[in-house]
C-alpha atoms as a PDB file:
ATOM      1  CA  UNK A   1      18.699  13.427  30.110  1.00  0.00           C
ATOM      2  CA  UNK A   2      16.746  12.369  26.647  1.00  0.00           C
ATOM      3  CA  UNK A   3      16.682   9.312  25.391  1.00  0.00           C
ATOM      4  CA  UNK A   4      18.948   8.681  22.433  1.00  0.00           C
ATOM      5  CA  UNK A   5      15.690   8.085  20.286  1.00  0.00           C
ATOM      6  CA  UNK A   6      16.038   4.539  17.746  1.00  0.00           C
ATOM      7  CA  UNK A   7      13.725   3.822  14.619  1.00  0.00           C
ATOM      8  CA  UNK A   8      12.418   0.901  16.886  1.00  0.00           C
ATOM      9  CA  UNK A   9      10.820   3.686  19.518  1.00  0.00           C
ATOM     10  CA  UNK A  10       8.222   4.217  17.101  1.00  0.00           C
ATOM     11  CA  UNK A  11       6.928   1.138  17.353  1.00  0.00           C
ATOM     12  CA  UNK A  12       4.857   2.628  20.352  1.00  0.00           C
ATOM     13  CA  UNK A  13       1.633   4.200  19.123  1.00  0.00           C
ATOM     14  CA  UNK A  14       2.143   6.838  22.113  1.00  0.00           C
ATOM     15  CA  UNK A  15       5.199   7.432  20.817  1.00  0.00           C
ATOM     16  CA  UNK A  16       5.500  11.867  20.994  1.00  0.00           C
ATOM     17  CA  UNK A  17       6.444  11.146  16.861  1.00  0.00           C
ATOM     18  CA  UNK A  18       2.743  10.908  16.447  1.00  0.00           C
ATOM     19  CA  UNK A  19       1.113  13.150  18.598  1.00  0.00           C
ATOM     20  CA  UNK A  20       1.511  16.962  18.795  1.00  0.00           C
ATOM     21  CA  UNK A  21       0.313  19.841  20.497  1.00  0.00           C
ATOM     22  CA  UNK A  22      -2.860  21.747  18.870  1.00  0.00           C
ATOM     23  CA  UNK A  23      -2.050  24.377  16.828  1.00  0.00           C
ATOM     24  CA  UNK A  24       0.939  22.537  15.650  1.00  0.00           C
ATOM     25  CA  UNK A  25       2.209  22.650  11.844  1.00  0.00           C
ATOM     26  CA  UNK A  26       3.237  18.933  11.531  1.00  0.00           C
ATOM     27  CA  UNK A  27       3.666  15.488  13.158  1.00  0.00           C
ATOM     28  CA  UNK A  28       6.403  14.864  15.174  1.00  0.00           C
ATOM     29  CA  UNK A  29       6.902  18.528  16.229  1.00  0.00           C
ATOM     30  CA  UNK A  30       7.829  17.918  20.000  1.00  0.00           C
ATOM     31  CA  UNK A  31      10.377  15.742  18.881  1.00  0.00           C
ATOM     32  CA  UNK A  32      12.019  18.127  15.742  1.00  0.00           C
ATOM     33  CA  UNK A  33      10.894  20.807  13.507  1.00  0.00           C
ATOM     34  CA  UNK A  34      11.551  19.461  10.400  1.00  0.00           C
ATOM     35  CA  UNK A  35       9.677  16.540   9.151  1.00  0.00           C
ATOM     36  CA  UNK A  36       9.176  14.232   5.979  1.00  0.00           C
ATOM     37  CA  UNK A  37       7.028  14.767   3.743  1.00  0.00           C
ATOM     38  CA  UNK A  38       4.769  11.803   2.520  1.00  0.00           C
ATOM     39  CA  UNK A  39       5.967   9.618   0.364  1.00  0.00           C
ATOM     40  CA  UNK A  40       5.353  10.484  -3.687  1.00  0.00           C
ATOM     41  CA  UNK A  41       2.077   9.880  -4.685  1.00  0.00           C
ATOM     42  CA  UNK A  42       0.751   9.298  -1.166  1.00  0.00           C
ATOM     43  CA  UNK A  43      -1.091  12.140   1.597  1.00  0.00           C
ATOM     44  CA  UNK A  44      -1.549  12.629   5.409  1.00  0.00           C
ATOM     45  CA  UNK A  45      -4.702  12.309   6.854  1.00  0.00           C
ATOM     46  CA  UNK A  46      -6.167  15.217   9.335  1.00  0.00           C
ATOM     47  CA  UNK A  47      -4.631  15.176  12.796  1.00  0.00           C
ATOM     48  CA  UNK A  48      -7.469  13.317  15.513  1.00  0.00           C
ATOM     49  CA  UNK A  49      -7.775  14.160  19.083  1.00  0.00           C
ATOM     50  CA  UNK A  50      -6.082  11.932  20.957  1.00  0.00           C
ATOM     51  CA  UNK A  51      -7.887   9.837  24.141  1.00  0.00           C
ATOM     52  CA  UNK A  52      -4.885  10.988  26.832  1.00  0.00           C
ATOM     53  CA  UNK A  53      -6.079  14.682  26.111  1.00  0.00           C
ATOM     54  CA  UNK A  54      -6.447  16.726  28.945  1.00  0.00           C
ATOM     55  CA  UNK A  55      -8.767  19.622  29.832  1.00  0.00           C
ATOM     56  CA  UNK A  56      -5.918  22.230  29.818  1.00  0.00           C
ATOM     57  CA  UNK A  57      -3.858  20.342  27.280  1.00  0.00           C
ATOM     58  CA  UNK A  58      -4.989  18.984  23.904  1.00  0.00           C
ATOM     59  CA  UNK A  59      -3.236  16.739  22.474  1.00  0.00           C
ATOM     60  CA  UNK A  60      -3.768  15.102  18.421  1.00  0.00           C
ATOM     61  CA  UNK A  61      -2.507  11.633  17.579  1.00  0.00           C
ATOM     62  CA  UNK A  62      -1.689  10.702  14.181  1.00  0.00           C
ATOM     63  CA  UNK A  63      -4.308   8.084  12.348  1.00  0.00           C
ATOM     64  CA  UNK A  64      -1.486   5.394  11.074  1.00  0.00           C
ATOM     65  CA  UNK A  65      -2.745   5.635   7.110  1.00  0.00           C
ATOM     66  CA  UNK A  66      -1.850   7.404   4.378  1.00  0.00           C
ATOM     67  CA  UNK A  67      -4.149   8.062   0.981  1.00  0.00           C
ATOM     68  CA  UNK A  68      -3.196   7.447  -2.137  1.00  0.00           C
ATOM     69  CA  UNK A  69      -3.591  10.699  -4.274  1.00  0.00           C
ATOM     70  CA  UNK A  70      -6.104  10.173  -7.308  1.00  0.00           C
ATOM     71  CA  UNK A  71      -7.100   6.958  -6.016  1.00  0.00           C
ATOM     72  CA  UNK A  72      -9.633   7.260  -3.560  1.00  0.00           C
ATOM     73  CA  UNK A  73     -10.768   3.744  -2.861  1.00  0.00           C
ATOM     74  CA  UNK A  74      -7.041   3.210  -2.144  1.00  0.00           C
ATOM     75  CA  UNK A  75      -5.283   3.440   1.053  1.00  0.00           C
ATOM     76  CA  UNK A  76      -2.157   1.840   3.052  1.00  0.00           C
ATOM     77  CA  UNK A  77      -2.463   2.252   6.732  1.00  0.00           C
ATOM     78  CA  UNK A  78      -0.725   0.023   9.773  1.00  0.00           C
ATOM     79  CA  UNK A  79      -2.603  -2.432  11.088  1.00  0.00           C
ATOM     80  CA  UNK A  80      -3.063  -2.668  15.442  1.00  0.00           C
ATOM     81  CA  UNK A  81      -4.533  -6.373  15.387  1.00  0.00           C
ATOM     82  CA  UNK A  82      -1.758  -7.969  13.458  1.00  0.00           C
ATOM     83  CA  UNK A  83       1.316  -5.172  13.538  1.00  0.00           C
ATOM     84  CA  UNK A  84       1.575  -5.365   9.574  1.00  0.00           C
ATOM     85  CA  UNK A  85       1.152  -2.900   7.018  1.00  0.00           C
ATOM     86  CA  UNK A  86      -1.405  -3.317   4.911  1.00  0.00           C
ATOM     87  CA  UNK A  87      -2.128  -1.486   1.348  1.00  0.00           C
ATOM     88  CA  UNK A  88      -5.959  -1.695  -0.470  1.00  0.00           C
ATOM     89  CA  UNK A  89      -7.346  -1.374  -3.578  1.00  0.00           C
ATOM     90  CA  UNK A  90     -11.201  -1.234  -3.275  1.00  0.00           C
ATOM     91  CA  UNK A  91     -13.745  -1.673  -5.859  1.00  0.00           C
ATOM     92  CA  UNK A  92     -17.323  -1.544  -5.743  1.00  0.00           C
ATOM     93  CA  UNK A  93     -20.280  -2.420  -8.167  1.00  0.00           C
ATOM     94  CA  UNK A  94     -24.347  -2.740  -7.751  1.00  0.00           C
ATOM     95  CA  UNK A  95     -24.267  -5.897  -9.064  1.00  0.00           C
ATOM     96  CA  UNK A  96     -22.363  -8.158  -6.876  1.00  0.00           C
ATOM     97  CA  UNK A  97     -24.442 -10.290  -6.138  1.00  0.00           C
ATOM     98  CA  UNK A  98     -23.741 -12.032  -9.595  1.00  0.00           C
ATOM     99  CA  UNK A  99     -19.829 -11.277  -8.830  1.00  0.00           C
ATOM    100  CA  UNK A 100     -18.445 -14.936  -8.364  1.00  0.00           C
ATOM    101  CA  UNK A 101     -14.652 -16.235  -7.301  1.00  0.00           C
ATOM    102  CA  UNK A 102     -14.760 -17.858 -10.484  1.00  0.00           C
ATOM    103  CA  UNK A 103     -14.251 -15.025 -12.995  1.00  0.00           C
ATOM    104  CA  UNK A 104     -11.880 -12.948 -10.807  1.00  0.00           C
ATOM    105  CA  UNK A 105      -8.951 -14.360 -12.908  1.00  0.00           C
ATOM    106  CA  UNK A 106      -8.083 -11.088 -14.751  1.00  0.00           C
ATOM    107  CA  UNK A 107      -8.197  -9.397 -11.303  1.00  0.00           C
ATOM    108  CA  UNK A 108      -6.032 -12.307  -9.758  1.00  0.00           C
ATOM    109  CA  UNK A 109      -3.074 -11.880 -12.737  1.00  0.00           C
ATOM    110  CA  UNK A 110      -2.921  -7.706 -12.501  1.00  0.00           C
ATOM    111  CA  UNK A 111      -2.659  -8.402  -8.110  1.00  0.00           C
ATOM    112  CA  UNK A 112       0.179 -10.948  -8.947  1.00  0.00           C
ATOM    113  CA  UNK A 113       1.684  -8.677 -11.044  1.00  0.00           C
ATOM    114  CA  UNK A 114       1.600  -6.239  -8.551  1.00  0.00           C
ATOM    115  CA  UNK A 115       3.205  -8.591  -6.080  1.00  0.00           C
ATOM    116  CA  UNK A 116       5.871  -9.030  -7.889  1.00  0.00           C
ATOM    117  CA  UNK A 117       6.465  -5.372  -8.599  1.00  0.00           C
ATOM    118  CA  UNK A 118       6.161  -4.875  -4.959  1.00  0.00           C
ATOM    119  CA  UNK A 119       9.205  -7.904  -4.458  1.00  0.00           C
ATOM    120  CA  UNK A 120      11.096  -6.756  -7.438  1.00  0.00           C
ATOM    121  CA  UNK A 121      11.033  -3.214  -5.541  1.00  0.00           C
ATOM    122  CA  UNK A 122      12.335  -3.945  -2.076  1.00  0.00           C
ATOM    123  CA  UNK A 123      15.426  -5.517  -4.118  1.00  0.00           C
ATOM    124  CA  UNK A 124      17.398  -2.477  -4.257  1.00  0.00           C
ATOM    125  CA  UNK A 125      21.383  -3.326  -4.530  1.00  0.00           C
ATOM    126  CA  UNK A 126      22.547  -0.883  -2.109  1.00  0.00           C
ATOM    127  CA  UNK A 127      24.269  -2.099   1.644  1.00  0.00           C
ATOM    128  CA  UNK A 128      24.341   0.059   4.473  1.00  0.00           C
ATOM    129  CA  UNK A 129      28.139   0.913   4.088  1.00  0.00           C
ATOM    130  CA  UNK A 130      27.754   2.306   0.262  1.00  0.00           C
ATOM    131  CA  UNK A 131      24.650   3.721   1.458  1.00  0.00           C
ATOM    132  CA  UNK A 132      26.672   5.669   3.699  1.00  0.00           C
ATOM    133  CA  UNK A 133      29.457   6.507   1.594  1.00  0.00           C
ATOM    134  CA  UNK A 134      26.562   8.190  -0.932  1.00  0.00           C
ATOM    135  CA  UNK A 135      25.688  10.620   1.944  1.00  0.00           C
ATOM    136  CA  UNK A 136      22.609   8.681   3.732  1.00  0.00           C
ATOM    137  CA  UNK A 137      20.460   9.632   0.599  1.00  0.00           C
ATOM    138  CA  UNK A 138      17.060   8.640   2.747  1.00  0.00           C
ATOM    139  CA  UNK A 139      17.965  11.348   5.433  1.00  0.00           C
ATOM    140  CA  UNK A 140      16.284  14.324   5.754  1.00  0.00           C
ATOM    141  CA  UNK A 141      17.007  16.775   3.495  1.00  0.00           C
ATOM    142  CA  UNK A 142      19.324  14.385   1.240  1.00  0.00           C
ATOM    143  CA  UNK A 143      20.143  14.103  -2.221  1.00  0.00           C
ATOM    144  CA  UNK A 144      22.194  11.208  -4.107  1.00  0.00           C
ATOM    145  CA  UNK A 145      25.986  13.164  -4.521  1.00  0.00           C
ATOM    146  CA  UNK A 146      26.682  14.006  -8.314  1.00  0.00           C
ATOM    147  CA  UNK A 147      29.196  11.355  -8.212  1.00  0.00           C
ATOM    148  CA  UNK A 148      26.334   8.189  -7.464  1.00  0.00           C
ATOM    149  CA  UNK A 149      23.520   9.809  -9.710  1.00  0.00           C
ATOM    150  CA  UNK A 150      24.772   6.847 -12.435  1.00  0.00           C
ATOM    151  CA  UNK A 151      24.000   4.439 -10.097  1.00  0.00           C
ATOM    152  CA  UNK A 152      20.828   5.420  -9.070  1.00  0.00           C
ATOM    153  CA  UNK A 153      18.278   4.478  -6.515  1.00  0.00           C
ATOM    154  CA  UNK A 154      15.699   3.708  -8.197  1.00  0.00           C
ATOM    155  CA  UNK A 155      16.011   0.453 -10.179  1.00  0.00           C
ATOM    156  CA  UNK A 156      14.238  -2.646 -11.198  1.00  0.00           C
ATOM    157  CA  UNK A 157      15.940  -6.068 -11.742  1.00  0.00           C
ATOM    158  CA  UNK A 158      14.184  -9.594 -13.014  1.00  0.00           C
ATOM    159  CA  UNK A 159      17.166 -11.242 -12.673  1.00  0.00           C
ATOM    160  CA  UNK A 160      18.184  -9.782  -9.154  1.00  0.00           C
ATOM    161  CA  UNK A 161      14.791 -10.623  -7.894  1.00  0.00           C
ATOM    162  CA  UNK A 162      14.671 -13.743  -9.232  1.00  0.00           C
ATOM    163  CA  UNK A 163      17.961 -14.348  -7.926  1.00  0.00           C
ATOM    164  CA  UNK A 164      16.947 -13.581  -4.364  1.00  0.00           C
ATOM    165  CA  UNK A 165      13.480 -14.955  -4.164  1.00  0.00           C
ATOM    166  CA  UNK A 166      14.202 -18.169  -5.768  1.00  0.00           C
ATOM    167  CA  UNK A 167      11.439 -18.309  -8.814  1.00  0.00           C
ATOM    168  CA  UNK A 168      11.056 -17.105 -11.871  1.00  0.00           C
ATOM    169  CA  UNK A 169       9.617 -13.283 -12.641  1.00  0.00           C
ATOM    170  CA  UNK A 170       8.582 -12.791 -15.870  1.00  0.00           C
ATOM    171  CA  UNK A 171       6.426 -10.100 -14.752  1.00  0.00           C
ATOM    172  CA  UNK A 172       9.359  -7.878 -14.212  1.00  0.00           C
ATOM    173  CA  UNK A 173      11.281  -6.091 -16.875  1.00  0.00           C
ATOM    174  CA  UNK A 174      15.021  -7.449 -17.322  1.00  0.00           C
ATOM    175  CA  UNK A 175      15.853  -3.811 -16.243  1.00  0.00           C
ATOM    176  CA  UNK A 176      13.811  -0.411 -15.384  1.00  0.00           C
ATOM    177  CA  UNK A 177      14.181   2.883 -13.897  1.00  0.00           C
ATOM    178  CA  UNK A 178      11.884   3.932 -11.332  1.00  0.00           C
ATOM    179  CA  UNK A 179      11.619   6.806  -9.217  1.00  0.00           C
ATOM    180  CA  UNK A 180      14.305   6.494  -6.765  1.00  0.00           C
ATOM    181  CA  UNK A 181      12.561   6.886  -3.641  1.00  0.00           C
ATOM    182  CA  UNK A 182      10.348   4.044  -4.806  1.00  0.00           C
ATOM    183  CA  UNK A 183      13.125   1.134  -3.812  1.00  0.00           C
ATOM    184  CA  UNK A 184      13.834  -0.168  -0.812  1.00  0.00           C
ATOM    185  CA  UNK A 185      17.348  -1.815  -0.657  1.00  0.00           C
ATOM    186  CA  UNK A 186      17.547  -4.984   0.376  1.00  0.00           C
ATOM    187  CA  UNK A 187      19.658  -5.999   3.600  1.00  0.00           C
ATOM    188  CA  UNK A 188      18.769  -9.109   5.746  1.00  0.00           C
ATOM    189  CA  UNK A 189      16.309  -9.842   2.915  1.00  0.00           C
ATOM    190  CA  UNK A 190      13.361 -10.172   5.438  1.00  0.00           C
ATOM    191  CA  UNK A 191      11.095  -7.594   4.515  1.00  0.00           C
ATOM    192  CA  UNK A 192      11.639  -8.980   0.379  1.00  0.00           C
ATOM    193  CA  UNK A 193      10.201 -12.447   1.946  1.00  0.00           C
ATOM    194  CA  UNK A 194       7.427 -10.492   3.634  1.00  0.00           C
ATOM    195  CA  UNK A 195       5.110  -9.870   1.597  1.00  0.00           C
ATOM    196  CA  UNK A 196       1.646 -11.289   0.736  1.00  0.00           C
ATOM    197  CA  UNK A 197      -1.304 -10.173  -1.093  1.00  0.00           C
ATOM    198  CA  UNK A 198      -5.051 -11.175  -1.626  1.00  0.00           C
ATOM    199  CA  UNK A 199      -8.379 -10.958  -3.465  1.00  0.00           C
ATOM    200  CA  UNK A 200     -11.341 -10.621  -1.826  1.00  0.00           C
ATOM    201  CA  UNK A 201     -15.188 -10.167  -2.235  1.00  0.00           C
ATOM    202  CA  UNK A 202     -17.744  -9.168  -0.169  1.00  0.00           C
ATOM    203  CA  UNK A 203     -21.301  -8.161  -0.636  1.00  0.00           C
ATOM    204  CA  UNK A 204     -20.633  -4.621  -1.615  1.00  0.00           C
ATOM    205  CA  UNK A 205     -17.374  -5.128  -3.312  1.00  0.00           C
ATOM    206  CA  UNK A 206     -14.247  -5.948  -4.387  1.00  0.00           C
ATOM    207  CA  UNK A 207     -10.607  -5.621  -2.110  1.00  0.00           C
ATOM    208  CA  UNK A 208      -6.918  -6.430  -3.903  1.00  0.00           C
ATOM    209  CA  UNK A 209      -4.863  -6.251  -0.395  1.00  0.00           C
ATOM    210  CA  UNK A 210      -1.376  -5.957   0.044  1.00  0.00           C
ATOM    211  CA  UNK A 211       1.058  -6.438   3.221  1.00  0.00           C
ATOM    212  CA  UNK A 212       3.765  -6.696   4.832  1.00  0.00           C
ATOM    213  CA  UNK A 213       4.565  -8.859   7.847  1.00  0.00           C
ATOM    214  CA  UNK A 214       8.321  -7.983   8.487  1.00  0.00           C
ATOM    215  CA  UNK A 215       9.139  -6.846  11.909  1.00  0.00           C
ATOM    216  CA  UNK A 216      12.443  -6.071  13.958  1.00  0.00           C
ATOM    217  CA  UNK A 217      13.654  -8.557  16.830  1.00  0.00           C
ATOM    218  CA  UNK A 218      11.724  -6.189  19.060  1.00  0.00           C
ATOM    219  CA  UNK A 219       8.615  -6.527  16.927  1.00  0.00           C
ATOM    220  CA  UNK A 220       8.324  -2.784  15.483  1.00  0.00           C
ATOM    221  CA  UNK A 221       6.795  -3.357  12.211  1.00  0.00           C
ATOM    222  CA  UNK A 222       9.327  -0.946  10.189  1.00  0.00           C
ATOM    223  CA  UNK A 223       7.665  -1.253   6.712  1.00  0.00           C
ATOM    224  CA  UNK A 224       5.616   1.119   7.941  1.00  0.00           C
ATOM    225  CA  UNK A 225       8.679   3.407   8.976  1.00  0.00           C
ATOM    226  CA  UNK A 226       9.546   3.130   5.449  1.00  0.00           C
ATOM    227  CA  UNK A 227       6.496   4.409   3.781  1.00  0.00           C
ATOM    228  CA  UNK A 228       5.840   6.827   6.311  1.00  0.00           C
ATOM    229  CA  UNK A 229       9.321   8.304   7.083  1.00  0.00           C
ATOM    230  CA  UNK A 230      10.838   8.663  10.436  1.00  0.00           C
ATOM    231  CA  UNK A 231      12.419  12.045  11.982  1.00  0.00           C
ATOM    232  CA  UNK A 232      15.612  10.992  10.894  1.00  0.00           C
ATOM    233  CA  UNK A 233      14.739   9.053   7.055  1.00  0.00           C
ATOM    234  CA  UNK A 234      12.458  10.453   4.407  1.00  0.00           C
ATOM    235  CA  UNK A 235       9.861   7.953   3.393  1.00  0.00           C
ATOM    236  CA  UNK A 236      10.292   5.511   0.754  1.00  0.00           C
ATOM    237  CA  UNK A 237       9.465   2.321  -1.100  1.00  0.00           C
ATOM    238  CA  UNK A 238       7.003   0.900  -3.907  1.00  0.00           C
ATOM    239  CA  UNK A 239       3.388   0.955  -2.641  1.00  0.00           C
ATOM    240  CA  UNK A 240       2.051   4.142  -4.207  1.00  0.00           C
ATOM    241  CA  UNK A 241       4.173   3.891  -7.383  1.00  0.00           C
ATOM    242  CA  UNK A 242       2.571  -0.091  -8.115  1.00  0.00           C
ATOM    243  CA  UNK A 243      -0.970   1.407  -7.195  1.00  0.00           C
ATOM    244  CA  UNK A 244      -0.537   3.728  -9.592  1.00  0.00           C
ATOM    245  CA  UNK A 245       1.147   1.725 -12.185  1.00  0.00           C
ATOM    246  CA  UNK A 246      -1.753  -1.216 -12.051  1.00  0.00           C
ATOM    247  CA  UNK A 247      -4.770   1.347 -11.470  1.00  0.00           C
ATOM    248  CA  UNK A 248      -5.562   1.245 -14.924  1.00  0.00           C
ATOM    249  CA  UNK A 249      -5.228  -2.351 -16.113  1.00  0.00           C
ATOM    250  CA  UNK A 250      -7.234  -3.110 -12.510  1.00  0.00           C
ATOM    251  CA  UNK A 251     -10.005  -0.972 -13.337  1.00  0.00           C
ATOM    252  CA  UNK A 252     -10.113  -3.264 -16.837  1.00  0.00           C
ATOM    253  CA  UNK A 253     -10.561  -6.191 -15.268  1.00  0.00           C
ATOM    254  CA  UNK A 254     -12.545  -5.251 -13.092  1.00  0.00           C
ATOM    255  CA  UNK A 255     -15.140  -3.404 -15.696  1.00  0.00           C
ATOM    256  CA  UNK A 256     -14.811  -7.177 -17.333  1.00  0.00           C
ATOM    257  CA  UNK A 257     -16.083  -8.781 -14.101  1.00  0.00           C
ATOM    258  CA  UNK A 258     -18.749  -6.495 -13.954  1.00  0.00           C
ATOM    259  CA  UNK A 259     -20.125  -6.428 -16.802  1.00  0.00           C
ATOM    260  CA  UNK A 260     -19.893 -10.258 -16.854  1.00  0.00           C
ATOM    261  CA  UNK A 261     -22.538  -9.772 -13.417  1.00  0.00           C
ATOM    262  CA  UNK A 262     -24.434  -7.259 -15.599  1.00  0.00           C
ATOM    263  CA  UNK A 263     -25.394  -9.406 -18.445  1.00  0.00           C
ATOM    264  CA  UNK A 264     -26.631 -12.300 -15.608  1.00  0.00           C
ATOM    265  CA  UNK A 265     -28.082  -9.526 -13.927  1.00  0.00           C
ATOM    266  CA  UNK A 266     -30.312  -8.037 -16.749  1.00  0.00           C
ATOM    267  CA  UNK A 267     -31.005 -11.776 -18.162  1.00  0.00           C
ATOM    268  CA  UNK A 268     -32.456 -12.781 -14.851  1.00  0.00           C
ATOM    269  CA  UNK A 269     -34.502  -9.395 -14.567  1.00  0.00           C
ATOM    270  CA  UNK A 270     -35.775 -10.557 -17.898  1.00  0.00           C
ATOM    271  CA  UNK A 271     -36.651 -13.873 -16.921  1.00  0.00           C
ATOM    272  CA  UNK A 272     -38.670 -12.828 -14.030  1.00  0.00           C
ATOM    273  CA  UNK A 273     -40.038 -10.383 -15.643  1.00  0.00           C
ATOM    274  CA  UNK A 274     -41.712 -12.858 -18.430  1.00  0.00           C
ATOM    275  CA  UNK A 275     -42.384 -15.068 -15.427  1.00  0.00           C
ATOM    276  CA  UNK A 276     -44.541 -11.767 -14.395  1.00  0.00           C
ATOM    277  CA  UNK A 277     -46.230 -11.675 -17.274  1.00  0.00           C
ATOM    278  CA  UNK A 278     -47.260 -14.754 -17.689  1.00  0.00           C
ATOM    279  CA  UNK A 279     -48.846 -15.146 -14.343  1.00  0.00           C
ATOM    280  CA  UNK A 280     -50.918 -11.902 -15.023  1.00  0.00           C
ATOM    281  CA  UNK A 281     -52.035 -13.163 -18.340  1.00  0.00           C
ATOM    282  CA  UNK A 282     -52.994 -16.605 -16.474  1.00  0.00           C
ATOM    283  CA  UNK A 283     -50.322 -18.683 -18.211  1.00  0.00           C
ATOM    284  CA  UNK A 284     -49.274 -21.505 -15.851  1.00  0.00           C
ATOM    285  CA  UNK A 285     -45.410 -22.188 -16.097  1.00  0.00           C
ATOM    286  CA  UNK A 286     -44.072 -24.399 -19.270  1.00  0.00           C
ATOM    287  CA  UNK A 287     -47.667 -23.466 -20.894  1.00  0.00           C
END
């Protein structure tokens, strides 16, 4: 007899939800024949051949990541080592060797903006029971009933947020409509204390990270069964709407930090350069 499947099943990796047969039209076909589609604003990667392939019987797992659409250096995927689900921003510049920790303050107020977006998102007023009573609008196949579409999924709230994560947010609007698969409602109010972000440099660039460290009692990390949608809930939440929302006043800041490493860049070029010319002409240094 089958097993009465749970969202927590798919917190195996071998789950049949991602693998499928080759030749077949989605993810998750074994187990139904519909399936979500990403989440707005984010796409599917390619299907990979999975390692318990057989000769007569090929089998494709599922890479756990999804791309952001018109951002390419952008990407939220689920992390093995650590179980969380991690979204990136990547920038890169030929001049980072002059990039320094010091002048990433622009980039560090748009990422804390973002953060708070990404708290002020998971907020979402609705409990389980009315969430019910409106017709399980994050099932497959659902829409809000006419008689909730006033209420609306998709809403922002400074004063809810700020209410339920104990500071201040002035970086969120006292109230805004967003799209309303875009929320995630909050209900023990542990993924909404979850999250954490970052801003890192390395030698060929720049990474503004994102995650999420919420997991069930049996340790299945379900933000990523939000953004990626189950076979019974459509996917949902704020990652791809705040990447797109910040993707221009990022790209700002960053074009400040780089052009900041530009001008020390060409200024050292040109003090080498003299240095150069100097020595050629036979001019010791300081004469």
């Amino acid at each position: 007899m089958p097993r009465n499947l749970t969202l927590w099943d798919y917190a195996d990796m071998t789950h049949p939800f991602y693998t499928t047969m080759e030749g077949a039209a989605v993810v998750g076909e074994p187990l139904r024949d519909t399936y979500p589609d990403s989440l707005a604003g984010t796409r599917k990667p390619d299907m990979q051949a999975s390692p318990i392939s057989t000769p007569s019987q090929t089998e494709f797992r599922e890479p756990l990541q999804l791309a952001i659409e018109t951002m390419p250096s952008a990407g939220i995927w689920q992390k093995d080592s650590s179980g969380n689900t991690v979204m990136s921003i990547r920038r890169r510049s030929r001049f980072m060797k002059m990039v320094e920790y010091a002048n990433l303050d622009g980039i560090r107020q748009t990422a804390q903006k973002m953060f708070d977006w990404l708290q002020g998102m998971s907020v979402g007023p609705y409990t389980m029971k009315l969430l019910r009573k409106m017709g399980h609008p994050y099932g497959l196949g659902k829409v809000v009933p006419s008689r909730y579409k006033g209420k609306t999924l998709g809403n922002v709230s400074r004063y809810r947020t700020a209410r339920l994560t104990g500071k201040p947010q002035p970086n969120l609007p006292t109230q805004s409509k967003v799209p309303d698969m875009t929320v995630i409602n909050v209900q023990s109010g542990k993924l909404l204390r979850s999250w954490r972000f970052s801003v890192t440099l390395d030698a060929t660039g720049l990474s503004v990270n994102f995650w999420n460290t919420a997991k069930s009692e049996r340790d299945a990390p379900y933000p990523w069964f939000l953004v990626h949608g189950t076979t019974k809930m459509q996917p949902h939440g704020p990652w791809a709407h705040v990447a797109k929302q910040f993707e221009q006043e990022l790209n700002m800041a960053w074009l400040a930090v780089t052009n900041v490493a530009w001008r020390k860049s060409s200024a050292m070029a040109g003090v080498m350069g003299q240095e150069r010319a100097m020595r050629m002409a036979g001019i010791p240094n300081g004469g």
